[in-house]
PDB file of N, CA and C in Angstrom:
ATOM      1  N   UNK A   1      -7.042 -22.185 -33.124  1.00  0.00           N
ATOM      2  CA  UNK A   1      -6.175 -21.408 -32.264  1.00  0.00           C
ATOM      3  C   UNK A   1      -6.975 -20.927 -31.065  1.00  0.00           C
ATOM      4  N   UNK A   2      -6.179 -21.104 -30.008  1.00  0.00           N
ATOM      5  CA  UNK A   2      -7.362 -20.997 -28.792  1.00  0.00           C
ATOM      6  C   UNK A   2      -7.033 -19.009 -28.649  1.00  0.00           C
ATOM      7  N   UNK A   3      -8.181 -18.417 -28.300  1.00  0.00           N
ATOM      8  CA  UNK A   3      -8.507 -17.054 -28.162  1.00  0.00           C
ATOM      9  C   UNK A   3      -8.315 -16.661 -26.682  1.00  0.00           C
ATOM     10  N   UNK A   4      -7.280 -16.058 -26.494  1.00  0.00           N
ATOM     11  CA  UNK A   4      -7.761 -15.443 -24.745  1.00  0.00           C
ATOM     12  C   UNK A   4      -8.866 -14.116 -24.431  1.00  0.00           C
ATOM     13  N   UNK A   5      -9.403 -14.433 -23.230  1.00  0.00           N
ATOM     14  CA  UNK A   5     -10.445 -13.260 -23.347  1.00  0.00           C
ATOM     15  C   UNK A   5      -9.471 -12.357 -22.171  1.00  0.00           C
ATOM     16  N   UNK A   6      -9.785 -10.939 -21.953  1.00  0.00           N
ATOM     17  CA  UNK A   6      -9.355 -10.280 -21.001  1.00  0.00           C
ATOM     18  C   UNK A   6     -10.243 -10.185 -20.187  1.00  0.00           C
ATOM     19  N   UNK A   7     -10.472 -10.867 -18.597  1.00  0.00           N
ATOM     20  CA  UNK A   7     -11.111 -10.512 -17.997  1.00  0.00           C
ATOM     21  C   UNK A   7     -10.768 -10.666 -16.345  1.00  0.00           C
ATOM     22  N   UNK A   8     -10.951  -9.969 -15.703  1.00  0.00           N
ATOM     23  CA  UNK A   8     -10.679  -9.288 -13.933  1.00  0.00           C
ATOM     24  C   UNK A   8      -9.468 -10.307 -13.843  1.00  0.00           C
ATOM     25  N   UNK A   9     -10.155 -12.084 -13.742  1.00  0.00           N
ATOM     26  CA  UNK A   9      -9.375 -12.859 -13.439  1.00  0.00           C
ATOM     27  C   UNK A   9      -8.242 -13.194 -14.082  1.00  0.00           C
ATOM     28  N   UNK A  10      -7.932 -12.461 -15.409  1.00  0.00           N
ATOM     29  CA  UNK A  10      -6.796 -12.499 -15.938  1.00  0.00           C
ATOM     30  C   UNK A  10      -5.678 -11.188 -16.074  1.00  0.00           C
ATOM     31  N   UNK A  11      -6.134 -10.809 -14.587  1.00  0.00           N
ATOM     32  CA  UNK A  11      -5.034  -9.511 -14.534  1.00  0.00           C
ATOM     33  C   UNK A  11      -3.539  -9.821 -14.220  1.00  0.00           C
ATOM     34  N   UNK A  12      -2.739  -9.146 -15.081  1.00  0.00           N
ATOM     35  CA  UNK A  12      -1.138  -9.718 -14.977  1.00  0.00           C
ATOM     36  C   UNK A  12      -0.895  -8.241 -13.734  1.00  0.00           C
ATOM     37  N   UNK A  13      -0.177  -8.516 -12.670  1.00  0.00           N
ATOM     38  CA  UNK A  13       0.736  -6.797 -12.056  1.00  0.00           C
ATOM     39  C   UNK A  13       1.788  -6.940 -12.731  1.00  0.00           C
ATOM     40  N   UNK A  14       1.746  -5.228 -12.960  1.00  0.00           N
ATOM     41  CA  UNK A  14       2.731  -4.827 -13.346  1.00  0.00           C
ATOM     42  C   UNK A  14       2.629  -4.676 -15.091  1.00  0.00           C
ATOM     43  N   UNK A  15       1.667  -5.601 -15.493  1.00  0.00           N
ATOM     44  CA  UNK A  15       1.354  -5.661 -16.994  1.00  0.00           C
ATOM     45  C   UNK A  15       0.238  -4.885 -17.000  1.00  0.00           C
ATOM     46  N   UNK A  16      -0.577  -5.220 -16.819  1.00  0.00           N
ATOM     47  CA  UNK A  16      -1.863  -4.404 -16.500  1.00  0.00           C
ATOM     48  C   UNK A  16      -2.025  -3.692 -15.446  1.00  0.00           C
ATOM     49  N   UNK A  17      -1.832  -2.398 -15.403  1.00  0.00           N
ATOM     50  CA  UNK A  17      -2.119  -1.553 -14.286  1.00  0.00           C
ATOM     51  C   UNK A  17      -3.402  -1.559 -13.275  1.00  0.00           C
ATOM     52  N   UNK A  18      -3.664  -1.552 -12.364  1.00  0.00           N
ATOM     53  CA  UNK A  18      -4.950  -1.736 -11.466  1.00  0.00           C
ATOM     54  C   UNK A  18      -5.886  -1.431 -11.885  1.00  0.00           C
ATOM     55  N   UNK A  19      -5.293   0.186 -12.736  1.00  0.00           N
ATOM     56  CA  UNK A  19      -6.729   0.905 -13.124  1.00  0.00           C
ATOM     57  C   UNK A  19      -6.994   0.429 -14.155  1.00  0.00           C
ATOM     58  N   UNK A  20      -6.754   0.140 -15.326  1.00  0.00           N
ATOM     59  CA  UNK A  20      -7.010  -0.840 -16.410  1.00  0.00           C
ATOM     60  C   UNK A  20      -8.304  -1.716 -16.075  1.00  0.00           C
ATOM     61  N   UNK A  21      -7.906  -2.573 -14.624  1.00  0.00           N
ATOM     62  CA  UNK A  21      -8.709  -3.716 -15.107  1.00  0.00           C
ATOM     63  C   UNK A  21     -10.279  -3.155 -14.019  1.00  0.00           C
ATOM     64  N   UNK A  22      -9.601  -2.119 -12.797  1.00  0.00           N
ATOM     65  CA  UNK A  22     -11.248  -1.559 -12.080  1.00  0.00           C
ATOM     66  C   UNK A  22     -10.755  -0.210 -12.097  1.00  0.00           C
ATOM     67  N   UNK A  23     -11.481   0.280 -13.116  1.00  0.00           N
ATOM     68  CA  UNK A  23     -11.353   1.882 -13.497  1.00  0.00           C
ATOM     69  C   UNK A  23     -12.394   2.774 -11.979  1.00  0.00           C
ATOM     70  N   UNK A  24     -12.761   2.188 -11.306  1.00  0.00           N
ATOM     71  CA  UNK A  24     -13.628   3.442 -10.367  1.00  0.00           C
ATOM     72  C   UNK A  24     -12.569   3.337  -9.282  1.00  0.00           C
ATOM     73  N   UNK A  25     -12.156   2.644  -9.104  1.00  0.00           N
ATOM     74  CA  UNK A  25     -10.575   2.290  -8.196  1.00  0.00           C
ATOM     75  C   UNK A  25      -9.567   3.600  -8.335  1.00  0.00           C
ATOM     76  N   UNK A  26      -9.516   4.028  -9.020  1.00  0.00           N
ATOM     77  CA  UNK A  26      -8.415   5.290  -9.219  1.00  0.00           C
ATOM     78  C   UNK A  26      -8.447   6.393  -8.135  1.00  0.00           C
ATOM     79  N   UNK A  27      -9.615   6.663  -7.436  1.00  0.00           N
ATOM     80  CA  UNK A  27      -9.381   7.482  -6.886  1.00  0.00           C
ATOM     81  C   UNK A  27      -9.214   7.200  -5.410  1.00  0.00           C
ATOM     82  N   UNK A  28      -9.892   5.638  -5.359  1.00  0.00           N
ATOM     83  CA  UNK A  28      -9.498   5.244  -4.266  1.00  0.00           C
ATOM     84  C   UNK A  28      -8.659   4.567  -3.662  1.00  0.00           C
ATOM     85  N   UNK A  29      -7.459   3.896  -4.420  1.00  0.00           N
ATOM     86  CA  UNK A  29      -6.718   2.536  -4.306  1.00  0.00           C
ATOM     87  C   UNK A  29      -5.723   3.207  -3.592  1.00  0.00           C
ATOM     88  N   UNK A  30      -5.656   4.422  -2.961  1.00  0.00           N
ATOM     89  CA  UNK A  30      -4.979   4.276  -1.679  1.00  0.00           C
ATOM     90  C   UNK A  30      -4.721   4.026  -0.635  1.00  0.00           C
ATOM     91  N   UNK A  31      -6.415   3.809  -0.526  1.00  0.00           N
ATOM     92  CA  UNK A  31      -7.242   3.699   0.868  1.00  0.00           C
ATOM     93  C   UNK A  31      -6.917   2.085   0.833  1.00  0.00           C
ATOM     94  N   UNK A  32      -6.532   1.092  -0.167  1.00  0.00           N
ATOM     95  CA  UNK A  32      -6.731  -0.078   0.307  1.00  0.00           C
ATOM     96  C   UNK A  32      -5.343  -0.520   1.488  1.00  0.00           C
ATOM     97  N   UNK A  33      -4.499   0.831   1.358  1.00  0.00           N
ATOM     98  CA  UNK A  33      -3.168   0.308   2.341  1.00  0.00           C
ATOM     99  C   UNK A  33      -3.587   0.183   3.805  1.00  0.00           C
ATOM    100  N   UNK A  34      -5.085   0.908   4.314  1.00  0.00           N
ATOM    101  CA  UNK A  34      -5.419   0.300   5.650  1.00  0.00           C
ATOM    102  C   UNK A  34      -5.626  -1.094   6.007  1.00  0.00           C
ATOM    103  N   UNK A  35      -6.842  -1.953   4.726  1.00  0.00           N
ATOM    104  CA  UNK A  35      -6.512  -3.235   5.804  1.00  0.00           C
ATOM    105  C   UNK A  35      -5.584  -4.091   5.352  1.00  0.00           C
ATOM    106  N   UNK A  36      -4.505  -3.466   4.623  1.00  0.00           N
ATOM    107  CA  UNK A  36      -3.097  -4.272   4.673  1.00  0.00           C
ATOM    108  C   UNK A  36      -2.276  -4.032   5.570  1.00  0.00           C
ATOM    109  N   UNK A  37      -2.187  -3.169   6.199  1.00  0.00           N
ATOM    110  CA  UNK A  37      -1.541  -2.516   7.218  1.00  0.00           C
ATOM    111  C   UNK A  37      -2.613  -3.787   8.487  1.00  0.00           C
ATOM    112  N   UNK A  38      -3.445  -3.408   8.609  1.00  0.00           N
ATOM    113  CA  UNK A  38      -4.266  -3.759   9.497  1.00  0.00           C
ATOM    114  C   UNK A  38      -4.078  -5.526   9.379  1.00  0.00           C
ATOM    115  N   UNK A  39      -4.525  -6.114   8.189  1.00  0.00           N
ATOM    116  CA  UNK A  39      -3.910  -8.008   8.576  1.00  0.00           C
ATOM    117  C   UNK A  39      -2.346  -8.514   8.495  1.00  0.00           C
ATOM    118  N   UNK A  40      -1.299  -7.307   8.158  1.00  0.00           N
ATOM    119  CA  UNK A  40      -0.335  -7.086   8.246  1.00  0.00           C
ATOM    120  C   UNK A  40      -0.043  -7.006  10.131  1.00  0.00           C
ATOM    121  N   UNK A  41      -0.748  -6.416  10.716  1.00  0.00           N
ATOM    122  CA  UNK A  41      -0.552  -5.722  12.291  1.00  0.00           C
ATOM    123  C   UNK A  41      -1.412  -7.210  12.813  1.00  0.00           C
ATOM    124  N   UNK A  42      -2.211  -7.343  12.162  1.00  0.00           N
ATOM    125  CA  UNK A  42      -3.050  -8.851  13.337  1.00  0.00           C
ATOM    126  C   UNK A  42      -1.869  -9.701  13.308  1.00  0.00           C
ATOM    127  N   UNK A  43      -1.456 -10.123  12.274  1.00  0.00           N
ATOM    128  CA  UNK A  43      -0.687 -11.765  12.091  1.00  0.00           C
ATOM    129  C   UNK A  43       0.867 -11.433  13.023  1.00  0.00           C
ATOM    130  N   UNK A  44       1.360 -10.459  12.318  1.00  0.00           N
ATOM    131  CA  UNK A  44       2.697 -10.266  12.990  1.00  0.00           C
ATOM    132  C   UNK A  44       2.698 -10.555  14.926  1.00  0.00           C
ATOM    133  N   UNK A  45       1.704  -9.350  15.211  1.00  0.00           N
ATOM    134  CA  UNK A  45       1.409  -9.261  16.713  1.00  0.00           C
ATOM    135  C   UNK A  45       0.543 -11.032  17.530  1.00  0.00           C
ATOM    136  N   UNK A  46      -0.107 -11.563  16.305  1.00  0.00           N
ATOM    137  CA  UNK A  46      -0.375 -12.918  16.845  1.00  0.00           C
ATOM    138  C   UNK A  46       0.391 -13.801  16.980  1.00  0.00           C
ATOM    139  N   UNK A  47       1.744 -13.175  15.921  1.00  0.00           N
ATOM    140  CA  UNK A  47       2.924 -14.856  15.872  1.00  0.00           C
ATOM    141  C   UNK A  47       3.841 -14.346  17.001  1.00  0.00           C
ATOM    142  N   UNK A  48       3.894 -13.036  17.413  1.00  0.00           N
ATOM    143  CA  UNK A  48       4.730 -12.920  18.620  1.00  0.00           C
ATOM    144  C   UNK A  48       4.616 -12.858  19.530  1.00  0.00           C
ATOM    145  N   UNK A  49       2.916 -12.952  19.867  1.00  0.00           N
ATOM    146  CA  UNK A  49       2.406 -12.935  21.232  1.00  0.00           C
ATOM    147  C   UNK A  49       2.665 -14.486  22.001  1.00  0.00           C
ATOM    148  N   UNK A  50       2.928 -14.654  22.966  1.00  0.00           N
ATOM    149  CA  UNK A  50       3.308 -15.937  23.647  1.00  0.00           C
ATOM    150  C   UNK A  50       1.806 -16.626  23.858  1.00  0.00           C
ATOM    151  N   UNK A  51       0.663 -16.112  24.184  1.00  0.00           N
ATOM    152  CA  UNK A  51      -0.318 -16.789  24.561  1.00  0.00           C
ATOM    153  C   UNK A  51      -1.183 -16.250  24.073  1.00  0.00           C
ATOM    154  N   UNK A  52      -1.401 -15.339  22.939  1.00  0.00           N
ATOM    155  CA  UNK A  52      -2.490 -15.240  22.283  1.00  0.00           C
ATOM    156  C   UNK A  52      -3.090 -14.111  22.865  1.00  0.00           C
ATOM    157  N   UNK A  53      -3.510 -13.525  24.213  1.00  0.00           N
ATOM    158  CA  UNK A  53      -4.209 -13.225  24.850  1.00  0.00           C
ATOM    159  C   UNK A  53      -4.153 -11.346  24.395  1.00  0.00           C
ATOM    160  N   UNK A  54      -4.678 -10.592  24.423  1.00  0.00           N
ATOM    161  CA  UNK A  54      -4.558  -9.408  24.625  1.00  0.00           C
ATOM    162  C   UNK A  54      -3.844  -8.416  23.272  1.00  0.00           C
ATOM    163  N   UNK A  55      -3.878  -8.837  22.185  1.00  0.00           N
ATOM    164  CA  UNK A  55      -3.250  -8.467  21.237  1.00  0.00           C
ATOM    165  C   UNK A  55      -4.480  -7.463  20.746  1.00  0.00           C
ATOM    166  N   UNK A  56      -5.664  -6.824  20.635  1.00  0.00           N
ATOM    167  CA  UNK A  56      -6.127  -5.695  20.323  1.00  0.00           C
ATOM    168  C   UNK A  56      -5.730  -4.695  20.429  1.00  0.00           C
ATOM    169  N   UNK A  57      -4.385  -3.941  22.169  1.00  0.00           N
ATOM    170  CA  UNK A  57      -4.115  -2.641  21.393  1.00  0.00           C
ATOM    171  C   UNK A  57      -2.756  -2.780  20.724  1.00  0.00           C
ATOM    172  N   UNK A  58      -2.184  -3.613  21.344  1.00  0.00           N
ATOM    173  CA  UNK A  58      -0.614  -4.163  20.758  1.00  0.00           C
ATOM    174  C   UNK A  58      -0.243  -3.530  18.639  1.00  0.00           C
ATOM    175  N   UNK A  59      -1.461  -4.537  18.537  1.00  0.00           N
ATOM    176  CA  UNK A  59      -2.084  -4.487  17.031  1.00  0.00           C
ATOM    177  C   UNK A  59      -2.101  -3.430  16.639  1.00  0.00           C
ATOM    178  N   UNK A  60      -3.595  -2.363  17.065  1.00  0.00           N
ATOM    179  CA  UNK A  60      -3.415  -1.585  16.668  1.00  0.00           C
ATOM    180  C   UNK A  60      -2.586  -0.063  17.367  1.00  0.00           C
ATOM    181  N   UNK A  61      -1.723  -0.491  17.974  1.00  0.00           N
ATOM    182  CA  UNK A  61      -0.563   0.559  17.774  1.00  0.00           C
ATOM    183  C   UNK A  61       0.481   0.386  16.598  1.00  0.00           C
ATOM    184  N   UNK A  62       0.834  -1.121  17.033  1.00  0.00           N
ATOM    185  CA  UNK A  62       1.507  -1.211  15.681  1.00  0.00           C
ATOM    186  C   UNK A  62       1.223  -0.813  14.200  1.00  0.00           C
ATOM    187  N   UNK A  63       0.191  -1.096  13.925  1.00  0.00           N
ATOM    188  CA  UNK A  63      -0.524  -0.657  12.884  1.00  0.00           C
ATOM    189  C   UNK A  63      -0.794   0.813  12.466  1.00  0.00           C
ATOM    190  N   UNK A  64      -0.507   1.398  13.655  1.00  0.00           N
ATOM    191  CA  UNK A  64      -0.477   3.046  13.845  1.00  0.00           C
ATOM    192  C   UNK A  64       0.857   3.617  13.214  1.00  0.00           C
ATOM    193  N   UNK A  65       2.268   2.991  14.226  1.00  0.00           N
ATOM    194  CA  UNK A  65       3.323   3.298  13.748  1.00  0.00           C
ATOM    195  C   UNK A  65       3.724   3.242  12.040  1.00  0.00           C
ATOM    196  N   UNK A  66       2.951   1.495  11.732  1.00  0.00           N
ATOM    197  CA  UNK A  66       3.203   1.829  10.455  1.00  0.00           C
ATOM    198  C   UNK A  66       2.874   2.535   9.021  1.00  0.00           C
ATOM    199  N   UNK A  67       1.750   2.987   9.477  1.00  0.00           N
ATOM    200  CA  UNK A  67       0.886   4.075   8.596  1.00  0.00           C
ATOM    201  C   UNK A  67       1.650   5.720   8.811  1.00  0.00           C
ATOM    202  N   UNK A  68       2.000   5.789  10.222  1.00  0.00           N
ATOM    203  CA  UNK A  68       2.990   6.857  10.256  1.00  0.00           C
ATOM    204  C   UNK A  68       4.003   6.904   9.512  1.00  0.00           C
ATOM    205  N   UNK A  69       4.944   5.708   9.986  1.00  0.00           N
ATOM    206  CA  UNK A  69       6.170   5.760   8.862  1.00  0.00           C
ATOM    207  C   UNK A  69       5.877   5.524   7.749  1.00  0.00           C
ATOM    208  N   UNK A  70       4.634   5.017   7.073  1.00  0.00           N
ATOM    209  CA  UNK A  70       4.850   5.288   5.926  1.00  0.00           C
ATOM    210  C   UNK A  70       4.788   7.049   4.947  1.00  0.00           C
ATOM    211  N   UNK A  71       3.532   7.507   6.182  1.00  0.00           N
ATOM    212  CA  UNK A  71       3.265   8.677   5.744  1.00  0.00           C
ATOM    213  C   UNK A  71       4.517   9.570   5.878  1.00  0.00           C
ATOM    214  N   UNK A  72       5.176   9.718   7.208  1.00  0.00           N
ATOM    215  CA  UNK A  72       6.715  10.287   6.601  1.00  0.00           C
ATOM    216  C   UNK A  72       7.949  10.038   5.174  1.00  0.00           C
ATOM    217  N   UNK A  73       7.973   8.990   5.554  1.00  0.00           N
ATOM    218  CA  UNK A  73       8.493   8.542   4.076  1.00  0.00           C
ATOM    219  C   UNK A  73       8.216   9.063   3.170  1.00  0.00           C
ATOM    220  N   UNK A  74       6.914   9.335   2.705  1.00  0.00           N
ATOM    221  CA  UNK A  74       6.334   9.619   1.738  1.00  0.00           C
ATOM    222  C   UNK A  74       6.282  11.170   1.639  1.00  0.00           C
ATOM    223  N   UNK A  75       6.578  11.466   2.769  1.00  0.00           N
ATOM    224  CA  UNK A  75       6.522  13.354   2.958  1.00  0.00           C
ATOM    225  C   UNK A  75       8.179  13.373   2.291  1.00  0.00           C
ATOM    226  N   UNK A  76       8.816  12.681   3.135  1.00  0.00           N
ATOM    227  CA  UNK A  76      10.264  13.057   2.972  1.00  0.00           C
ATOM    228  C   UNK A  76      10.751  12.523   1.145  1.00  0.00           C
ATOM    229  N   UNK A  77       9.987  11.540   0.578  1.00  0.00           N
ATOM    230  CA  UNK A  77      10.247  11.491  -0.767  1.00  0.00           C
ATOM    231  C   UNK A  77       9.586  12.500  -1.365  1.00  0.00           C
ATOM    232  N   UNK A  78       8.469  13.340  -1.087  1.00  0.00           N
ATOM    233  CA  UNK A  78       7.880  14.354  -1.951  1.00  0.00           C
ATOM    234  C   UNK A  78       8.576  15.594  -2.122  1.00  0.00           C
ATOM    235  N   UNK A  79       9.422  15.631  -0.542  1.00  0.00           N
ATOM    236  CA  UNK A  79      10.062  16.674  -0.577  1.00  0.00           C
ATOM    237  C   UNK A  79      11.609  16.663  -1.284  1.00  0.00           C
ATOM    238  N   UNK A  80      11.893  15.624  -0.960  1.00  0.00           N
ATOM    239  CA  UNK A  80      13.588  15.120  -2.442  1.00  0.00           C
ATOM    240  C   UNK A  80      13.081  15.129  -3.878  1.00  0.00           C
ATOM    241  N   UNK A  81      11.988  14.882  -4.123  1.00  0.00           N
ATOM    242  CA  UNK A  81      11.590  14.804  -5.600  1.00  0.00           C
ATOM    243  C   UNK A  81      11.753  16.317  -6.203  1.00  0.00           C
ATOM    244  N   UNK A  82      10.769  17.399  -4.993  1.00  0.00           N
ATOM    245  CA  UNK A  82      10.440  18.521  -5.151  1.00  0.00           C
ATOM    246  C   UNK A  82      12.206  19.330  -5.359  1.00  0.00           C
ATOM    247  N   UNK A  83      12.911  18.738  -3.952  1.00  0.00           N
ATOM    248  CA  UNK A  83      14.196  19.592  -4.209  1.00  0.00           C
ATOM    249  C   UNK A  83      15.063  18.909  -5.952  1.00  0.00           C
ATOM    250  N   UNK A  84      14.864  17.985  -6.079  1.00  0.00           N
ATOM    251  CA  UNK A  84      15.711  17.671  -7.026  1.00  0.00           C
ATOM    252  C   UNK A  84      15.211  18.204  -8.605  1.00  0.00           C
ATOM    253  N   UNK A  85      13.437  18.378  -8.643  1.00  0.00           N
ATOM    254  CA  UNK A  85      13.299  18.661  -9.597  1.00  0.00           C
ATOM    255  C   UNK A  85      13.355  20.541  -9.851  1.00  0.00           C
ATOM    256  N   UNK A  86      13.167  21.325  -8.659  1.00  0.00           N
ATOM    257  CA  UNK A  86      13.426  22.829  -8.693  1.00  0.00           C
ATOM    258  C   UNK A  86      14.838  22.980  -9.425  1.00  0.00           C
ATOM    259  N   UNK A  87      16.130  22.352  -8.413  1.00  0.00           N
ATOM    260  CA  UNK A  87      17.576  22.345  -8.438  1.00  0.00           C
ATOM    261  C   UNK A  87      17.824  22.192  -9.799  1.00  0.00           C
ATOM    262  N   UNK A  88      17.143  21.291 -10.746  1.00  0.00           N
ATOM    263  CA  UNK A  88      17.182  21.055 -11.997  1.00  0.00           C
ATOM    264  C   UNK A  88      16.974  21.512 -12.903  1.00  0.00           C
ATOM    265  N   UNK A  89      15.979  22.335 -12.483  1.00  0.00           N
ATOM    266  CA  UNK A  89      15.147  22.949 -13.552  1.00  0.00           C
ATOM    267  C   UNK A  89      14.292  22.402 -14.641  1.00  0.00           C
ATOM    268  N   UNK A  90      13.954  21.119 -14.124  1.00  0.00           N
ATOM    269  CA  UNK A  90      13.293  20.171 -14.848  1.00  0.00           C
ATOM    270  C   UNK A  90      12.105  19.621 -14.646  1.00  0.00           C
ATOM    271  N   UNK A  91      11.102  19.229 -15.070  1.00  0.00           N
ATOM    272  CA  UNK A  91       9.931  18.907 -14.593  1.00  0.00           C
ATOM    273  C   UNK A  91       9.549  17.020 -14.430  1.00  0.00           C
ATOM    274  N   UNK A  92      10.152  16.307 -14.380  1.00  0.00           N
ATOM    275  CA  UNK A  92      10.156  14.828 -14.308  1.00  0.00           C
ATOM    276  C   UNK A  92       8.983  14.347 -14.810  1.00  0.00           C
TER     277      UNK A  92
END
């Protein structure tokens, strides 16, 4: 009977949580949404630029906006969580 081993390269998402498989990651795996944001902001701004030329601040503005909106979002879900769980009287 063949044996599976558990190792990095056999991480399932969603089955295995991140921290599971790199436990010093926990405190930081938020920080990895910059350079997704960031090769997220190169490619987009390169496939719409007509000639290639000049896409450094284009990029990173874009890349600005979207770290903003995410950070609102994320204000405005902390703050619905917060109203819904007071209103409730419940702790989620």
């Amino acid at each position: 009977m063949l044996q599976l081993i558990q190792t990095p390269a056999s991480w399932t998402p969603f089955v295995n949580p991140i921290y599971s498989a790199v436990p010093h990651l926990t405190q930081w795996w938020l920080l990895l949404i910059l350079p997704l944001v960031l090769i997220i902001s190169v490619v987009y701004k390169t496939v719409r630029s007509p000639d290639g030329q000049g896409i450094l601040l284009p990029t990173l503005w874009f890349g600005t906006k979207v770290l903003l909106s995410m950070a609102a979002i994320s204000i405005v879900l902390q703050l619905l969580y917060h109203y819904v769980t007071r209103s409730s009287g419940t702790q989620l």
